[in-house]
Protein backbone atom coordinates (compact mmCIF):
# COMPACT_ATOMS: atom_id res chain seq x y z
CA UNK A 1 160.66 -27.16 262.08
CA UNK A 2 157.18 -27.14 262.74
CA UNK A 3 157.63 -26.37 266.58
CA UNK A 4 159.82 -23.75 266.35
CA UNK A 5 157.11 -21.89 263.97
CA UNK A 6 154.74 -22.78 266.90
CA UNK A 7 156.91 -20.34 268.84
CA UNK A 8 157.27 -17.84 266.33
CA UNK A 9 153.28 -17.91 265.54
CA UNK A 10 153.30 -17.11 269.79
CA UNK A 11 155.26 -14.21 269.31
CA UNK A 12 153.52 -10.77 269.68
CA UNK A 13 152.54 -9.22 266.67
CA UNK A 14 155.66 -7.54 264.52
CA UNK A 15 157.94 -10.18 266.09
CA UNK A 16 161.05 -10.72 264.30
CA UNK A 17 161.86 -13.90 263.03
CA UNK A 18 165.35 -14.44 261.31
CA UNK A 19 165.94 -16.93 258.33
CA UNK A 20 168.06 -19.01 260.53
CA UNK A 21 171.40 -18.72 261.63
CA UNK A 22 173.21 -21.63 260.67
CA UNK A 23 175.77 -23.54 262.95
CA UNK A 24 175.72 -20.36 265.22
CA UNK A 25 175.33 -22.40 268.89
CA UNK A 26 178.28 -24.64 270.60
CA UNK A 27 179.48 -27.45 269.08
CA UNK A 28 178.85 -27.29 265.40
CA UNK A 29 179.36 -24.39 262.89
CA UNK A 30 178.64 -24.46 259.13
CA UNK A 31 180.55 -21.25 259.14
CA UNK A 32 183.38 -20.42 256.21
CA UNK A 33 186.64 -19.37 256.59
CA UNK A 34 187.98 -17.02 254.29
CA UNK A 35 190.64 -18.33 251.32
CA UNK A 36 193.62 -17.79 253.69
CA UNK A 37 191.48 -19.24 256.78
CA UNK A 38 191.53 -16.20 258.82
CA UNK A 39 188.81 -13.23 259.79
CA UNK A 40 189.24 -10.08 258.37
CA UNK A 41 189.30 -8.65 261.98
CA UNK A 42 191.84 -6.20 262.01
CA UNK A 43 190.33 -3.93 259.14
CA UNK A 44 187.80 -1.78 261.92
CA UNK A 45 190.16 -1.76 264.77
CA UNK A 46 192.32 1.16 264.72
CA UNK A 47 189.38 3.95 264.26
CA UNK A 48 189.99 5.18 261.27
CA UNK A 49 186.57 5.00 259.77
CA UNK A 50 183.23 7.65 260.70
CA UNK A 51 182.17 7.88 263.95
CA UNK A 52 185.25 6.23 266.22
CA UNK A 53 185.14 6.32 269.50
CA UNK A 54 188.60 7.17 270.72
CA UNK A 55 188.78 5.37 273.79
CA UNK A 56 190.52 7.04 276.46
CA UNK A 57 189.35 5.10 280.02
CA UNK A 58 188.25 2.02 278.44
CA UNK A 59 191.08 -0.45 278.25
CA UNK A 60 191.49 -1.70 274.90
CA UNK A 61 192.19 -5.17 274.19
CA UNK A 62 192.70 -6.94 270.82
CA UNK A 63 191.31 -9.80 269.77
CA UNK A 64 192.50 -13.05 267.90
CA UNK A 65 190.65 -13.39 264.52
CA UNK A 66 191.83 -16.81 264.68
CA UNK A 67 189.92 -17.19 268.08
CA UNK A 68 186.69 -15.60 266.47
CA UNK A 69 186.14 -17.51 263.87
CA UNK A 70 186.55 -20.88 265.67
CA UNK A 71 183.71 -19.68 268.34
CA UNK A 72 181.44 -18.17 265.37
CA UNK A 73 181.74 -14.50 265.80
CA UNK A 74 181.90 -13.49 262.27
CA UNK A 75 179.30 -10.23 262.01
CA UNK A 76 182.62 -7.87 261.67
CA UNK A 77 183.46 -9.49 258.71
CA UNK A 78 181.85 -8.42 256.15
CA UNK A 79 183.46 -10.92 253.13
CA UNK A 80 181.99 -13.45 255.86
CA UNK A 81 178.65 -15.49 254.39
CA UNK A 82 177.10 -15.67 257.41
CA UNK A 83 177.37 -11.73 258.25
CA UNK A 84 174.64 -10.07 256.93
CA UNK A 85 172.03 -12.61 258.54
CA UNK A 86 173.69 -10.67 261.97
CA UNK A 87 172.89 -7.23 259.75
CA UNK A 88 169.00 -8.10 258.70
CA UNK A 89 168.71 -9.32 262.91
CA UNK A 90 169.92 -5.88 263.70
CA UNK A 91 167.83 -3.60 261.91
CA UNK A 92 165.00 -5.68 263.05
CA UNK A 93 165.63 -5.37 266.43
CA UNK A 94 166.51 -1.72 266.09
CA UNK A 95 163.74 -0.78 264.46
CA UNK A 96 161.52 -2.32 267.11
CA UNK A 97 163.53 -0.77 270.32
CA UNK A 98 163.26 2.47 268.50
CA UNK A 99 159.63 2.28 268.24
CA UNK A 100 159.49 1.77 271.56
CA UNK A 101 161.81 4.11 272.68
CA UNK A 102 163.97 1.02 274.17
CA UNK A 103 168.06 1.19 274.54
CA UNK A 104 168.23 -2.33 277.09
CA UNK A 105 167.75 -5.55 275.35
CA UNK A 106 167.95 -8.95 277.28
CA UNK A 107 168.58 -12.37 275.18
CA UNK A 108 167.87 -15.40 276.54
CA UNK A 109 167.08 -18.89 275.20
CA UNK A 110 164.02 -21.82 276.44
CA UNK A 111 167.38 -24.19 277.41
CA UNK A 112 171.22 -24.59 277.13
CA UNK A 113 173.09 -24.96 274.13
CA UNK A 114 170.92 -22.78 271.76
CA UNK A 115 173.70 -20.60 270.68
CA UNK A 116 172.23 -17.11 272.29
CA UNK A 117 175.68 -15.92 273.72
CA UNK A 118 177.23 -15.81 270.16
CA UNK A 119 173.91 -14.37 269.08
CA UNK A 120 174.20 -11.58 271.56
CA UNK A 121 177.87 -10.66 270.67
CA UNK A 122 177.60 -10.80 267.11
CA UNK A 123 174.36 -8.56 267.49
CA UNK A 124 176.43 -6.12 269.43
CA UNK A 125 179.11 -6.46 267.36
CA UNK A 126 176.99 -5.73 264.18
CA UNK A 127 174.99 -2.82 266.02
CA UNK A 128 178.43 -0.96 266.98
CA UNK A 129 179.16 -0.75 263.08
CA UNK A 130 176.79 1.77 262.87
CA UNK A 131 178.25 4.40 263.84
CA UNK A 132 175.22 6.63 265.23
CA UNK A 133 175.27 3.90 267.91
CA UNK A 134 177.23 2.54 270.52
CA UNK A 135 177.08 -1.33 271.88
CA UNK A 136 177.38 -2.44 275.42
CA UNK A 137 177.21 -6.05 275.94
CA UNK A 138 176.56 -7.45 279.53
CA UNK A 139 177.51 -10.83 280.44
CA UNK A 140 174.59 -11.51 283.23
CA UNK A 141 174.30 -15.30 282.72
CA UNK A 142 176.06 -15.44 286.27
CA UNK A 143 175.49 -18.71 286.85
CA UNK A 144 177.53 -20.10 283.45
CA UNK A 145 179.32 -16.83 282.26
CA UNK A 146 180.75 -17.27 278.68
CA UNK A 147 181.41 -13.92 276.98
CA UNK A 148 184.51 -13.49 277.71
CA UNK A 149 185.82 -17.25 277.15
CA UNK A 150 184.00 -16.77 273.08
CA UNK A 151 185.67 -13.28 272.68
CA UNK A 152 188.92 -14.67 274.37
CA UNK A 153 189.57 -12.15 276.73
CA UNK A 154 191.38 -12.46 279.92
CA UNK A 155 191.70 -9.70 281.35
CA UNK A 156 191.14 -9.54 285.47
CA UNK A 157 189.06 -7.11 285.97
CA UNK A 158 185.01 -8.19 285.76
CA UNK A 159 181.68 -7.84 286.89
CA UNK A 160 182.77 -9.89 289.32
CA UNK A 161 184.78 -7.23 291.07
CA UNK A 162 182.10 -4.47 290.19
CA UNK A 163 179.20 -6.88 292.03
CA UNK A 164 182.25 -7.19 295.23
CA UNK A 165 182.93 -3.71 295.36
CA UNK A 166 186.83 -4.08 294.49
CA UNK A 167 186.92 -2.05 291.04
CA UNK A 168 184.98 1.31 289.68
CA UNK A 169 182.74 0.34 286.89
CA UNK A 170 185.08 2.22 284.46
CA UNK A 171 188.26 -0.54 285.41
CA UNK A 172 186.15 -3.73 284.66
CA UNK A 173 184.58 -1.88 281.25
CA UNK A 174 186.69 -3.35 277.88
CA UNK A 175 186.76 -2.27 274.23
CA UNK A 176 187.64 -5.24 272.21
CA UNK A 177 189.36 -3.84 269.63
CA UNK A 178 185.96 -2.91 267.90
CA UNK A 179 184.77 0.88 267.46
CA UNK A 180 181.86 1.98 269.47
CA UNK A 181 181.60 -1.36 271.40
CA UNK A 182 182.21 -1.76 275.29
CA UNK A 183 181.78 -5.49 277.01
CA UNK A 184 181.50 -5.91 280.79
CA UNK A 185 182.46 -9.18 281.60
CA UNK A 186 181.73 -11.82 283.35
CA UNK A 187 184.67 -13.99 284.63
CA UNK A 188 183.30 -16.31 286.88
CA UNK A 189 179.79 -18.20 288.39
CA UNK A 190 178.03 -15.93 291.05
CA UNK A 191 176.65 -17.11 294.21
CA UNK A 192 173.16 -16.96 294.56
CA UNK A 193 172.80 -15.27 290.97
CA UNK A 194 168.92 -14.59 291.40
CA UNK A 195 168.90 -13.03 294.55
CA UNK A 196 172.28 -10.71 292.86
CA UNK A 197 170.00 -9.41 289.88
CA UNK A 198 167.20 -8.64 292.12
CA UNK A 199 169.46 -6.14 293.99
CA UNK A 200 169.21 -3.01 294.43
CA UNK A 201 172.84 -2.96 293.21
CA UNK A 202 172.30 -4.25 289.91
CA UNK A 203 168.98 -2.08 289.42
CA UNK A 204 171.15 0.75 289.64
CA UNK A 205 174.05 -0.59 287.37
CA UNK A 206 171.52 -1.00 284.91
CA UNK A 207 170.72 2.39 285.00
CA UNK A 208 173.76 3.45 284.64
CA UNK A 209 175.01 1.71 281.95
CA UNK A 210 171.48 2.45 280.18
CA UNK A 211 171.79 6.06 281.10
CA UNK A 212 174.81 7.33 280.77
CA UNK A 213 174.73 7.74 277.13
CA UNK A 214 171.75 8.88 274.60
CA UNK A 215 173.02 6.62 271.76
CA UNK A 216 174.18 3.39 273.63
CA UNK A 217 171.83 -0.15 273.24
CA UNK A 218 172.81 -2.23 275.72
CA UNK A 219 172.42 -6.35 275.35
CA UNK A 220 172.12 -8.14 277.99
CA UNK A 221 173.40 -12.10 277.90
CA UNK A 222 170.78 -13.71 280.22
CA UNK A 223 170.85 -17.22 281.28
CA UNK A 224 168.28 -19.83 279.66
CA UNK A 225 164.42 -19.06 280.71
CA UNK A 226 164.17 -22.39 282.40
CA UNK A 227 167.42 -22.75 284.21
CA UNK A 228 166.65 -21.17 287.10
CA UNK A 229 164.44 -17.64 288.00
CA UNK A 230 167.52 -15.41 286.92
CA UNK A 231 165.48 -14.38 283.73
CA UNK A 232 161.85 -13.59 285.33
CA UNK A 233 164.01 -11.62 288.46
CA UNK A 234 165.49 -9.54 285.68
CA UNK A 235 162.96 -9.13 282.81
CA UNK A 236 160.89 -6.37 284.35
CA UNK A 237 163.92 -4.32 284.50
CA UNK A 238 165.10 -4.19 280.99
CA UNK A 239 162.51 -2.70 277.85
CA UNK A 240 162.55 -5.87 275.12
CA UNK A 241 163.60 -9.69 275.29
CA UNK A 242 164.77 -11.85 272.25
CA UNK A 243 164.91 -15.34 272.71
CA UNK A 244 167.44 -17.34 270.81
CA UNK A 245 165.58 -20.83 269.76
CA UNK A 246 168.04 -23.87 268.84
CA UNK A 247 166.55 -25.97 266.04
CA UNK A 248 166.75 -29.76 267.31
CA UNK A 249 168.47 -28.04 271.16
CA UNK A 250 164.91 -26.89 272.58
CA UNK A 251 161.42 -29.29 272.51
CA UNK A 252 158.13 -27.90 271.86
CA UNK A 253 157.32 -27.81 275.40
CA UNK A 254 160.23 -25.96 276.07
CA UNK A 255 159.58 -23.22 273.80
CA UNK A 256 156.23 -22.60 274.98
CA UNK A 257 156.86 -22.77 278.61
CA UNK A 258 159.81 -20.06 277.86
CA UNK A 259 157.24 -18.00 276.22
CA UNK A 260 154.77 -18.20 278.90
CA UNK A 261 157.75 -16.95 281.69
CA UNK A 262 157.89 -13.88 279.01
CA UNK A 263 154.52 -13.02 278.74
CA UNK A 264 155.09 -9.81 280.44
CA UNK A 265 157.78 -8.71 278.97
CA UNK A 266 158.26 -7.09 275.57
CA UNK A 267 158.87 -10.02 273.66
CA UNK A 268 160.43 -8.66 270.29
CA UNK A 269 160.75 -12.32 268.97
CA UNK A 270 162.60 -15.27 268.48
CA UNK A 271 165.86 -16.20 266.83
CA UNK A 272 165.74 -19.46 264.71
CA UNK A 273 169.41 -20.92 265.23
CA UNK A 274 171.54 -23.96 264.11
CA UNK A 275 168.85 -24.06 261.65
CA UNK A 276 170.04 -26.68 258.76
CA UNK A 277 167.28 -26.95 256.97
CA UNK A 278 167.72 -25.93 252.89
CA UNK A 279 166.80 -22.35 252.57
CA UNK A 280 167.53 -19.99 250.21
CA UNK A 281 167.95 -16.78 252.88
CA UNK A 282 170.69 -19.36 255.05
CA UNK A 283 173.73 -17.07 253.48
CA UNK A 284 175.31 -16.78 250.08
C-alpha cells in the first residue's frame, strides 16, 4: 500500500484519490450479484427518465446484463455495492474538468492489467446518468483494444473503418442501450498505433468529437504509459489524464516512471484499483 500512496503523494495538488475499487481489473472481481444474479440493466434503457437522448443516427444496441456483470461494469446499477465508488470518482473528476474548463479526459494506467478500461466505462457510464451531460467513450488503446469485447458489442462498424476511411463517423458511433452515452469502438489492433494518434487525422477527430457538443465529456481509453509512446503522442492533445493504479499489478518504479511521462499533462490523479485491503469506504 505504501507505494501506491507514493504515487498519490506525486499527484498535483487537488488530485483525486478514490477509496479503492475493489476487484475492478481482469481476472478477479469481489463484485456482488444481485439476489436473482443478474444486473438491473434494463431499468435506464428505454428513455423514459429526465433528460433522454432520443437517438435517431446513433445505432442502438442492447446490452447483456448477464455480460456486464461478469466483466465488472456495474456503475448503472444502482442496488449494486460497488456503484457509488464509480459516483464519488465522477464528481471528482467533474468537478476538476469543470474548473478547468476541460470536456476530454484520457485514462491510462503505469502497466497492463490494472483494470483502467472498466474504470473508463463505468466512469462514462456513471457520468451519462446525469443528465445535464452526455458521455463519449473512445477506445484509443489501438494496440490491445478492449471496449467493445467488456461491453459485448459486435457490431462491424469501428474506429477501425473511421481511421481507413470506409464509414462516416456517425455509422461507427453506438449507444449501448444507456441514455446520453455514445462509444466509438475499437474492434481491432492498429498498425503503427503511435504514428496513427499523432495524425493529423486523429487531431481533428478529437476535435470533433470534443466539439460538436457543449455538454459532452469525452473519455478516452489510452493504452498503459509504459507500453509503448501511444500515451506521451496523445497527452498534449486532450485537457486532464487519470491514471488507473492496480494494487499488487504495478511496482513502485512503475508508478513513478508513469508519473514522470505525465508531468506535462494535467494530471487529475490516480485511481487506487483491485485494492483488497480492509477499508471501511470499499462499498457497503
Amino acid at each position: 500500500m505504501e507505494r501506491i500512496k507514493l504515487a498519490i503523494e506525486k499527484a498535483k495538488a487537488g488530485a483525486i484519490g478514490t477509496p479503492g475499487l475493489r476487484g475492478s481489473g481482469r481476472g478477479r472481481s469481489d463484485f456482488r450479484s444481485t439476489s436473482d444474479g443478474h444486473t438491473d440493466f434494463n431499468e435506464g434503457q428505454h428513455g423514459s427518465i429526465e433528460g433522454a437522448v432520443d437517438y435517431t443516427q446513433t445505432a442502438v444496441v442492447g446490452l447483456d446484463d448477464v455480460h456486464l456483470e461478469r466483466h465488472r461494469v456495474v456503475s448503472h446499477q444502482k442496488s449494486h455495492p460497488a456503484s457509488w465508488v464509480f459516483d464519488v470518482l465522477r464528481t471528482q473528476v467533474l468537478q476538476k474538468m469543470d474548473e478547468g474548463g476541460w470536456r476530454t479526459l484520457a485514462i491510462t494506467s503505469p502497466s497492463v492489467e490494472s483494470g483502467k478500461t472498466v474504470v473508463s466505462i463505468n466512469l462514462a457510464i456513471s457520468i451519462a446518468q446525469q443528465t445535464n451531460r452526455t458521455a463519449l467513450l473512445v477506445d484509443f488503446d489501438l494496440r490491445r483494444p478492449s471496449v467493445a469485447r467488456t461491453l459485448g458489442l459486435t457490431r462491424s462498424e469501428s474506429l477501425n473503418d473511421v481511421l481507413d476511411g470506409g464509414v462516416d463517423l456517425a455509422d461507427a458511433l453506438v449507444n449501448p442501450g444507456i441514455d446520453r452515452l455514445v462509444v466509438l469502438p475499437t474492434n481491432r489492433p492498429v498498425s503503427g498505433a503511435s504514428e496513427v494518434l499523432s495524425s493529423d487525422k486523429v487531431g481533428r477527430l478529437i476535435d470533433e468529437l470534443r466539439d460538436r457538443y457543449s455538454d459532452r465529456i469525452v473519455i478516452f481509453d489510452l493504452p498503459p504509459v509504459l507500453a509503448a509512446d501511444d500515451v506521451m503522442t496523445l497527452v498534449p492533445r486532450v485537457d486532464c489524464v487519470l491514471m488507473v493504479v492496480g494494487s499488487g499489478v504495478s511496482t513502485q518504479k512503475e508508478v513513478e516512471e508513469a508519473m514522470n511521462r505525465l508531468s506535462k499533462a494535467n494530471l487529475l490523479g490516480v485511481v487506487l484499483n483491485k485494492d483488497d485491503s480492509p477499508s471501511q469506504n470499499a462499498y457497503y
